[in-house]
C-alpha atoms as a PDB file:
ATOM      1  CA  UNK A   1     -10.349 -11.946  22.082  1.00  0.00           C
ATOM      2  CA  UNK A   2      -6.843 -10.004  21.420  1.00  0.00           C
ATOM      3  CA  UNK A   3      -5.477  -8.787  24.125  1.00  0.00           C
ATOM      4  CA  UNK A   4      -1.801  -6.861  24.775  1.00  0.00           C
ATOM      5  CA  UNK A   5       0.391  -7.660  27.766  1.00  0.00           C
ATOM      6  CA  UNK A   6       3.686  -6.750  29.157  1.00  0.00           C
ATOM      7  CA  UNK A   7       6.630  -8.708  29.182  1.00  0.00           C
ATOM      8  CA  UNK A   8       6.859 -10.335  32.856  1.00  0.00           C
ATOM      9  CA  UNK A   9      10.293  -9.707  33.079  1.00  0.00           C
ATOM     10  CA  UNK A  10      10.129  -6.308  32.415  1.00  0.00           C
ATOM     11  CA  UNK A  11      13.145  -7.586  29.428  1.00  0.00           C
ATOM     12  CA  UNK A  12      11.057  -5.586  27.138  1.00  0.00           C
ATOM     13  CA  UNK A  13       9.538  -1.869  26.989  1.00  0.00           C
ATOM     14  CA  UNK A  14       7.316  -3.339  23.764  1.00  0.00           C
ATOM     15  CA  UNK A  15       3.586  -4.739  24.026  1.00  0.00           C
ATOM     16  CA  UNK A  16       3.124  -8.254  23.043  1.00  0.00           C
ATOM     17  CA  UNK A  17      -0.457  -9.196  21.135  1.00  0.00           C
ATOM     18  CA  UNK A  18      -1.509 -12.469  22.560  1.00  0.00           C
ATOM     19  CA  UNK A  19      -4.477 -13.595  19.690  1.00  0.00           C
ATOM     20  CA  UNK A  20      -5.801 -17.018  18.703  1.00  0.00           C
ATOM     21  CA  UNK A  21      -4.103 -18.179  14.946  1.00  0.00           C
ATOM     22  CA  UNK A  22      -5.473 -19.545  12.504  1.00  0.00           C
ATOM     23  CA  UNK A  23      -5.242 -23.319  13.079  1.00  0.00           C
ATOM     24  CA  UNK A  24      -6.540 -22.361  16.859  1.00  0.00           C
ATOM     25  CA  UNK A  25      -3.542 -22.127  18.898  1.00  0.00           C
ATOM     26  CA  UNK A  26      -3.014 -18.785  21.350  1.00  0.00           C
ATOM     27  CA  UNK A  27       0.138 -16.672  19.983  1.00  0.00           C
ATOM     28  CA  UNK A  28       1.865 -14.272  21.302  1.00  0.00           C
ATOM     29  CA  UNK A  29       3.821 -11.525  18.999  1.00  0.00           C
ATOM     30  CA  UNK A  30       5.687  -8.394  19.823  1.00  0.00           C
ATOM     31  CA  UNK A  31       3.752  -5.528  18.340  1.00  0.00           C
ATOM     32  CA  UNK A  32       7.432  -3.310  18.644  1.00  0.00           C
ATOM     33  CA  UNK A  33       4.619  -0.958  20.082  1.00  0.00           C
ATOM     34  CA  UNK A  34       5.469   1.128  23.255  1.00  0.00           C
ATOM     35  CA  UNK A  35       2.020   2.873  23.497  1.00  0.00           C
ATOM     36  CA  UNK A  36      -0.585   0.152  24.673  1.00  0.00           C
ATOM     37  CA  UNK A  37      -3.162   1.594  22.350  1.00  0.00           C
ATOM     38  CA  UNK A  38      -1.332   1.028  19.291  1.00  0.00           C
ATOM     39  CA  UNK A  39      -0.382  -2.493  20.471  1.00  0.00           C
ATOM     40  CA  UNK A  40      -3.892  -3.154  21.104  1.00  0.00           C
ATOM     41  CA  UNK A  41      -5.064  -1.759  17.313  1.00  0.00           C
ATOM     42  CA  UNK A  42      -2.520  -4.281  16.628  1.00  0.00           C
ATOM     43  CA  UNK A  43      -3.322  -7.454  17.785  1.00  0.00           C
ATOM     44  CA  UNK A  44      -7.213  -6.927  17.176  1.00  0.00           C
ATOM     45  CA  UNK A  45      -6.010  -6.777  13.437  1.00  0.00           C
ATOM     46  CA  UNK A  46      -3.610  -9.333  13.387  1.00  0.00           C
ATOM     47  CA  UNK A  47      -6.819 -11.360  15.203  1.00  0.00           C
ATOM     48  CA  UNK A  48      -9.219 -10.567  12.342  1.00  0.00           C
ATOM     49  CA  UNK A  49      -7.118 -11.800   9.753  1.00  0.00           C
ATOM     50  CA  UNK A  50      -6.755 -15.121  11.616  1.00  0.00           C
ATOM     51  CA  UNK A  51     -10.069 -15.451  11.796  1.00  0.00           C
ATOM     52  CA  UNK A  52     -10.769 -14.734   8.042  1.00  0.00           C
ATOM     53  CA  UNK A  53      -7.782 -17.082   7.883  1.00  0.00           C
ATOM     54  CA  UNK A  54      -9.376 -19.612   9.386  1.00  0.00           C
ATOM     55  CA  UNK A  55     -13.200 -19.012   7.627  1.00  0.00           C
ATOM     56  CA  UNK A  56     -10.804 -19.582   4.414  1.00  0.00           C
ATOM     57  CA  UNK A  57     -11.966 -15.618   3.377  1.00  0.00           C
ATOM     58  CA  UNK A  58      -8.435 -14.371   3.781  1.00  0.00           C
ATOM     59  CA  UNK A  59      -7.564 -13.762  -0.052  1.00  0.00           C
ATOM     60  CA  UNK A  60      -4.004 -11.665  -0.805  1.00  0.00           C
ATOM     61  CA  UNK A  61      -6.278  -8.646  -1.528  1.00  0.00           C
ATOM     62  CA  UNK A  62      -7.919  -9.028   1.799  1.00  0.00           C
ATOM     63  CA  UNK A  63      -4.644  -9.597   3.562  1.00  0.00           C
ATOM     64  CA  UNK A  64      -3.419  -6.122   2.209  1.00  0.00           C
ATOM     65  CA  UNK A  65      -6.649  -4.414   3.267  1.00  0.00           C
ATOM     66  CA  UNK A  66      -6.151  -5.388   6.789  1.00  0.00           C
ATOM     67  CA  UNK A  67      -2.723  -4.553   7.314  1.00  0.00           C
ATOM     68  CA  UNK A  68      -3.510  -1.289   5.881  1.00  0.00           C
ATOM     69  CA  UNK A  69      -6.224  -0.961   8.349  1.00  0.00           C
ATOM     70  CA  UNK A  70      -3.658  -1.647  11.015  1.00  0.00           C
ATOM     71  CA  UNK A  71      -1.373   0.958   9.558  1.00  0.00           C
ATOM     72  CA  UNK A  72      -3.632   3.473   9.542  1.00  0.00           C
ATOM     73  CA  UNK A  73      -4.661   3.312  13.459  1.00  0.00           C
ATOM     74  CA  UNK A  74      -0.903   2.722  14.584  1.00  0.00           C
ATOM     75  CA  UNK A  75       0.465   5.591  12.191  1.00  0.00           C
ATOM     76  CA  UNK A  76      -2.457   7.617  12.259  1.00  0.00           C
ATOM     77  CA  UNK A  77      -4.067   7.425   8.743  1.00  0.00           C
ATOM     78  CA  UNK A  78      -1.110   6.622   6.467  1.00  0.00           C
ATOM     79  CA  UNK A  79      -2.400   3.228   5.270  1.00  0.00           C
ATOM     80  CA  UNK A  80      -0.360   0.937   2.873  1.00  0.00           C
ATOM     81  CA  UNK A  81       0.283   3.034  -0.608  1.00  0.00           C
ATOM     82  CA  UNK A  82      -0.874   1.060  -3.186  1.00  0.00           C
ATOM     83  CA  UNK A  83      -0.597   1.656  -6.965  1.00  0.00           C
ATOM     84  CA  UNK A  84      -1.940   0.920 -10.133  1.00  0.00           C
ATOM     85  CA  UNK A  85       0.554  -0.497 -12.789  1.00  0.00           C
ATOM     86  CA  UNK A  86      -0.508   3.048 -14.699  1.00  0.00           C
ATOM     87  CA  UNK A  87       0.645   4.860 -11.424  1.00  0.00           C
ATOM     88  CA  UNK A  88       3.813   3.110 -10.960  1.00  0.00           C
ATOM     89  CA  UNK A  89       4.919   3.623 -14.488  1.00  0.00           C
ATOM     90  CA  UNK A  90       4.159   7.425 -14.500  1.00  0.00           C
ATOM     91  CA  UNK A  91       6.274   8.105 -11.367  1.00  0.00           C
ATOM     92  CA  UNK A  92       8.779   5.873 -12.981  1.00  0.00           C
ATOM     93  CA  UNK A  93       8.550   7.412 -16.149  1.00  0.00           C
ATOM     94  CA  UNK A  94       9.129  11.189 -14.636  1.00  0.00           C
ATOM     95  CA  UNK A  95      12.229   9.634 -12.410  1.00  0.00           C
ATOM     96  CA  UNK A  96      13.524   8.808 -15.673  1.00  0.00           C
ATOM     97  CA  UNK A  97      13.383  12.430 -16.830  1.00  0.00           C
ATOM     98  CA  UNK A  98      15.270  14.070 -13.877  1.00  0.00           C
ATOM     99  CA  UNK A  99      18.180  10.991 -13.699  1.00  0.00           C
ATOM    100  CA  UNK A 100      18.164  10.240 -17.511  1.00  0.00           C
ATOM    101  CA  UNK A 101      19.152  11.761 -20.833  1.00  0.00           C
ATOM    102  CA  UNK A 102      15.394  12.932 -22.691  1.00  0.00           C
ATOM    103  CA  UNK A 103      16.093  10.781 -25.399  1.00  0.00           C
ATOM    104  CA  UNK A 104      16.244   7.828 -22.751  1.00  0.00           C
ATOM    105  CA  UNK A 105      13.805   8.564 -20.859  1.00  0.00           C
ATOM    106  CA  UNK A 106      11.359   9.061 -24.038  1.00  0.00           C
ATOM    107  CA  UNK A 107      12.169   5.371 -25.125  1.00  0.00           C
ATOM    108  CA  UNK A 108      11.300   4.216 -21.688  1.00  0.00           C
ATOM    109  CA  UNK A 109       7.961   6.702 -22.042  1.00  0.00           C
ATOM    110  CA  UNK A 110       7.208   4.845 -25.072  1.00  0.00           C
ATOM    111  CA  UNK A 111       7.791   1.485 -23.969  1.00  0.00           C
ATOM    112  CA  UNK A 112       5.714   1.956 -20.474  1.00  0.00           C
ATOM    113  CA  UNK A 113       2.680   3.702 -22.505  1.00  0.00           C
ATOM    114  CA  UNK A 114       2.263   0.789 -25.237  1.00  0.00           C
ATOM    115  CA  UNK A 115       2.741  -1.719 -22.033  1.00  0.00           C
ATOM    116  CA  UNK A 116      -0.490   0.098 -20.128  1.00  0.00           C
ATOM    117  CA  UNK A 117      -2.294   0.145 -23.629  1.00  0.00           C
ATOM    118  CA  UNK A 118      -1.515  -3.836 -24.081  1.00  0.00           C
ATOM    119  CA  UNK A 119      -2.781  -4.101 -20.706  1.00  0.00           C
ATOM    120  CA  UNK A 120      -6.020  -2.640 -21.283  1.00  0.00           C
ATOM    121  CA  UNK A 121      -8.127  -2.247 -17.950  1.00  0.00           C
ATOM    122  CA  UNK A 122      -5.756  -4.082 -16.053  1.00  0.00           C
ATOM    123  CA  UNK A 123      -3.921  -1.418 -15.801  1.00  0.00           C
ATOM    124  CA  UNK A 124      -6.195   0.514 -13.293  1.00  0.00           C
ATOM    125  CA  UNK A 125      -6.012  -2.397 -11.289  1.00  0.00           C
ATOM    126  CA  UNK A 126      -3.176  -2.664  -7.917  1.00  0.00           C
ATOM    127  CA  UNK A 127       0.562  -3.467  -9.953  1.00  0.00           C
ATOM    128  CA  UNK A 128       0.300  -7.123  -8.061  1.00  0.00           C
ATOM    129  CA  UNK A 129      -2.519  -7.971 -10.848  1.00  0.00           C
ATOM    130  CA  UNK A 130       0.187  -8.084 -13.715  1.00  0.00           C
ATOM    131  CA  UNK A 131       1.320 -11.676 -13.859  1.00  0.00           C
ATOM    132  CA  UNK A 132       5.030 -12.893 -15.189  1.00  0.00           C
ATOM    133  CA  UNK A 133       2.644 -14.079 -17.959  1.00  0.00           C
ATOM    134  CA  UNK A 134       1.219 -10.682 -18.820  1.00  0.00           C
ATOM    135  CA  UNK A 135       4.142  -9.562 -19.500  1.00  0.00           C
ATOM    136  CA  UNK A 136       5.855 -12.805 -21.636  1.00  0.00           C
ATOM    137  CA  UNK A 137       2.574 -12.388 -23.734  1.00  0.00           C
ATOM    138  CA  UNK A 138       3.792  -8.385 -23.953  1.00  0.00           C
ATOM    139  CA  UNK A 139       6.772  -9.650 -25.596  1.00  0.00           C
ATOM    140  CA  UNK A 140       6.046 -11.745 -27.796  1.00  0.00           C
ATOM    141  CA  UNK A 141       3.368  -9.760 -29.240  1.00  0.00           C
ATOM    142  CA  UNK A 142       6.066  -8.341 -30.897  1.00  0.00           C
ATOM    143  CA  UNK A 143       6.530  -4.994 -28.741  1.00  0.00           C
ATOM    144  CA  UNK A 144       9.806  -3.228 -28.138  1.00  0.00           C
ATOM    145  CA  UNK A 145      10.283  -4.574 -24.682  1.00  0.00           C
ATOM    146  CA  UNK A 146      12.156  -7.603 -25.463  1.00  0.00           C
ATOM    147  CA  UNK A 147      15.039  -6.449 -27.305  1.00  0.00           C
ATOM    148  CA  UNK A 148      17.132  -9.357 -27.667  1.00  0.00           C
ATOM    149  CA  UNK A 149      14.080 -10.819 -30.154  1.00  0.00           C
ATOM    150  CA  UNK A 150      14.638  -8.168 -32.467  1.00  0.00           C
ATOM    151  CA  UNK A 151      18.940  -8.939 -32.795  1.00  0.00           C
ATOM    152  CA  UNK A 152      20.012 -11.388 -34.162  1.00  0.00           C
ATOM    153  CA  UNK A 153      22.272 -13.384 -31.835  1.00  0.00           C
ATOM    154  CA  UNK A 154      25.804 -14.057 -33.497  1.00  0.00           C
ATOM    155  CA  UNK A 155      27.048 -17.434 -32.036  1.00  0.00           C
ATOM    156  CA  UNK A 156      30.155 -19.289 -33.502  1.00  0.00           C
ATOM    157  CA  UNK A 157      27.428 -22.088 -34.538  1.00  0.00           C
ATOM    158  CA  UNK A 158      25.730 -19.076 -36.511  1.00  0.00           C
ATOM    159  CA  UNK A 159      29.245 -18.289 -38.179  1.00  0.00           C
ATOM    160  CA  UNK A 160      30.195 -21.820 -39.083  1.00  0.00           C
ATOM    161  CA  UNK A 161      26.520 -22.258 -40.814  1.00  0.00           C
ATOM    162  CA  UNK A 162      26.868 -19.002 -42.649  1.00  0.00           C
ATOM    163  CA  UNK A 163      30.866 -19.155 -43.163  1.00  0.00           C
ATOM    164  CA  UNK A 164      31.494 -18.499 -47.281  1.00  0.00           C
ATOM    165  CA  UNK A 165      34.132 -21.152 -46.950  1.00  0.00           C
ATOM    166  CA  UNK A 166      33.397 -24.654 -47.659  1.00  0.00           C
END
């Protein structure tokens, strides 16, 4: 069971969590919680996911929904703000628009809607779904986003292959 103690000392005005880990030990972790309430949302969370942890339950996803629960009863309701990759990209596509020149901000409009469309329904899913790989396969498709495929890279090897002198 979590519990939330003072510092003996008095060293401290925060709330420590004392909870069992995962791998069974008894921790105990500053909370940087002044209200003993808060502390005590606190370690009771922090305690769940060591126990998931240890039931081998605790997936990345999971991890994220707890500490979100934990935000929410320390802060409130303001949980963790999660987006989707089509999210993200709008807000960064109407930054663009009010720090860049139109035509700029239009290419990177283009470029972030074929992205979401390559994606498919991944791209209603949380922006940690899209893998390094997702987007090497976006670029080799043949898409806009890697530019340096569509130069051609002038090298002094290229120039001494292609000199007219011989």
């Amino acid at each position: 069971m979590a519990i939330v103690v003072r510092d003996s000392r008095n060293r401290s005005p925060f709330w420590y969590a004392c909870y069992t880990s995962s791998d069974g030990r008894r921790l105990k972790k500053s909370t940087k919680q002044t209200d003993e309430r808060k502390a005590l949302e606190m370690a009771r969370g922090l305690e769940k996911a060591a126990k998931e942890a240890r039931g081998k339950r605790l997936t990345e996803a999971r991890a994220r929904d707890l500490v979100s629960e934990i935000l929410e009863g320390v802060n409130g309701g303001e949980g963790l703000r999660i987006f989707t990759v089509r999210q993200w990209f709008g807000d960064f596509v109407k930054r663009k628009y009010k720090s860049r020149a139109d035509k700029t901000a239009k290419r990177h409009e283009q470029m972030m809607d074929e992205f979401v469309e390559f994606l498919g329904p991944t791209a209603d899913l949380n922006i940690a779904a899209v893998s390094s790989r997702d987007i090497a396969r976006f670029g080799i498709t043949g898409n806009r986003v890697v530019l340096h495929r569509q130069r051609s890279i002038r090298t002094p090897r290229f120039y001494r292959q292609h000199s007219t002198r011989r």
